[in-house]
C-alpha atoms as a PDB file:
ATOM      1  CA  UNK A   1     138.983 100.976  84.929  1.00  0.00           C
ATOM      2  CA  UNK A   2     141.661 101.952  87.508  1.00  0.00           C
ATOM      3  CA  UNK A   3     139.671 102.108  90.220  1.00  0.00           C
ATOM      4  CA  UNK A   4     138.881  98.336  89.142  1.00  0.00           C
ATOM      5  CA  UNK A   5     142.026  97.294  89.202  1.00  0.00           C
ATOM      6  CA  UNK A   6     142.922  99.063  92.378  1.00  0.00           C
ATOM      7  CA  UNK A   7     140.169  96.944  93.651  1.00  0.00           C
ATOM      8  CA  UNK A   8     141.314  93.966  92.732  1.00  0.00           C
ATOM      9  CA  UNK A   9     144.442  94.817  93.789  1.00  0.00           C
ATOM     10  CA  UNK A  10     143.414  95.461  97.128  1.00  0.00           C
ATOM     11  CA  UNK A  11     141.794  92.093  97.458  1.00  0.00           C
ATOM     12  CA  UNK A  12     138.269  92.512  96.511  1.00  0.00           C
ATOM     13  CA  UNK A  13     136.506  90.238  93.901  1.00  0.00           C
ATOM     14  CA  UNK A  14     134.469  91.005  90.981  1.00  0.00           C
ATOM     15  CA  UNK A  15     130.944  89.080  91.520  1.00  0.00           C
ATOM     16  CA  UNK A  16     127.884  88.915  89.323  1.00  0.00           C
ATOM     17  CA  UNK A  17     124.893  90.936  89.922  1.00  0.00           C
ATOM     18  CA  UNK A  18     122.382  87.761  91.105  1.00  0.00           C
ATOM     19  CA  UNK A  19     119.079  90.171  89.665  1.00  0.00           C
ATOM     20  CA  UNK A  20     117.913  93.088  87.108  1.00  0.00           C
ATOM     21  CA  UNK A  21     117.927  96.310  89.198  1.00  0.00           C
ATOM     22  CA  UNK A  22     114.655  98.265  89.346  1.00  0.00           C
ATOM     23  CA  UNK A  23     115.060 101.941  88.794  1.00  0.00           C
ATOM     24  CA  UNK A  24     112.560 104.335  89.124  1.00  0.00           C
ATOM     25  CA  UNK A  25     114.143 107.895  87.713  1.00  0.00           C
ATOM     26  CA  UNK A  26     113.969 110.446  84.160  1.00  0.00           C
ATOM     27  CA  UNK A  27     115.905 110.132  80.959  1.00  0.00           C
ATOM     28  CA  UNK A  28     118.300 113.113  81.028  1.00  0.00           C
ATOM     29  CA  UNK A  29     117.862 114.388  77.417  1.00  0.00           C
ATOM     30  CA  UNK A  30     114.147 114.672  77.662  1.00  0.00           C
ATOM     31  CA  UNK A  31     112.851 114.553  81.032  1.00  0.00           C
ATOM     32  CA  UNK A  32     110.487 111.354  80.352  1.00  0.00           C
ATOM     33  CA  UNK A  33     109.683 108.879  83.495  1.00  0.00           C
ATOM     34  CA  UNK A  34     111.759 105.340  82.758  1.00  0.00           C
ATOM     35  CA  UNK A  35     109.145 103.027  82.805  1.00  0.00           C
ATOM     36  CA  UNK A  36     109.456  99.159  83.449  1.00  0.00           C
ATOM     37  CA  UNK A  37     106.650  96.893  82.741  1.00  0.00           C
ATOM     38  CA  UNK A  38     106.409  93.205  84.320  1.00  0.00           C
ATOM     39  CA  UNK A  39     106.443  91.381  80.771  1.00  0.00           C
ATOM     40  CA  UNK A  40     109.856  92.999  80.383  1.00  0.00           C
ATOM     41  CA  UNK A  41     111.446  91.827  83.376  1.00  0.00           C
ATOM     42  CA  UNK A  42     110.092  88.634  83.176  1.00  0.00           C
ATOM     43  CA  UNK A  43     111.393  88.204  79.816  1.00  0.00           C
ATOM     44  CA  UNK A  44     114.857  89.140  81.077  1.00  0.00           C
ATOM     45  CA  UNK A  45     114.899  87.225  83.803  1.00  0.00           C
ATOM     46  CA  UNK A  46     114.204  84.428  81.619  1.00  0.00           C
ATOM     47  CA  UNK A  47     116.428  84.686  78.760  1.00  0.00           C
ATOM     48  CA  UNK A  48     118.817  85.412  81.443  1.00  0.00           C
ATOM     49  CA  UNK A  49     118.408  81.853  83.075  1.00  0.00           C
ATOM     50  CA  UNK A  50     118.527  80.050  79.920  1.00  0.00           C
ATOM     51  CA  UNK A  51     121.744  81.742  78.992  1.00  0.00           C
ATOM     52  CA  UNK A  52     123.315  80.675  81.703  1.00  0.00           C
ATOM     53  CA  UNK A  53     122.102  77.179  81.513  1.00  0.00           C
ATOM     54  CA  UNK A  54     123.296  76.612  77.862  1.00  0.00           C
ATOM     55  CA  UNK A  55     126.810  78.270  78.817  1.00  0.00           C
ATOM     56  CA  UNK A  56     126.974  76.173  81.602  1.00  0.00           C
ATOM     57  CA  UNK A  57     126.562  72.708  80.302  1.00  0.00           C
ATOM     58  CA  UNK A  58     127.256  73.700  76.483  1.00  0.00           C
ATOM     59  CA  UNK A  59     125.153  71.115  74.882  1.00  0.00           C
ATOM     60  CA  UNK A  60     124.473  73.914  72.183  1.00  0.00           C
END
C-alpha cells in the first residue's frame, strides 16, 4: 500500500484493468497446471459487463 500511495503521489493514476488476464503457470502448494476453460471466461466477461451496466445507470 505505500508503494500505492507513493504512486499516486508522484502523479500516476490508478486505472481499471479493461480484460481478465490469461495465465498459464502451477499452483504452488501442489504443483497442478492452472487451467482456464473458454465457458469460464466467457462467463466472466459477461457478468463483468452487466455489472458495470447496472452500476452505471442504477436502474436496479
Amino acid at each position: 500500500s505505500k508503494a500505492v500511495l507513493k504512486a499516486i503521489a508522484d502523479g500516476l493514476i490508478l486505472s481499471n484493468v479493461p480484460v481478465y488476464s490469461h495465465l498459464i503457470g502451477f499452483i504452488g502448494t501442489n504443483g497442478k497446471k492452472l487451467n482456464f476453460n473458454l465457458f469460464k471466461k466467457f462467463k466472466l466477461y459477461f457478468f463483468r459487463k452487466l455489472k458495470i451496466f447496472f452500476m452505471t445507470h442504477k436502474k436496479y
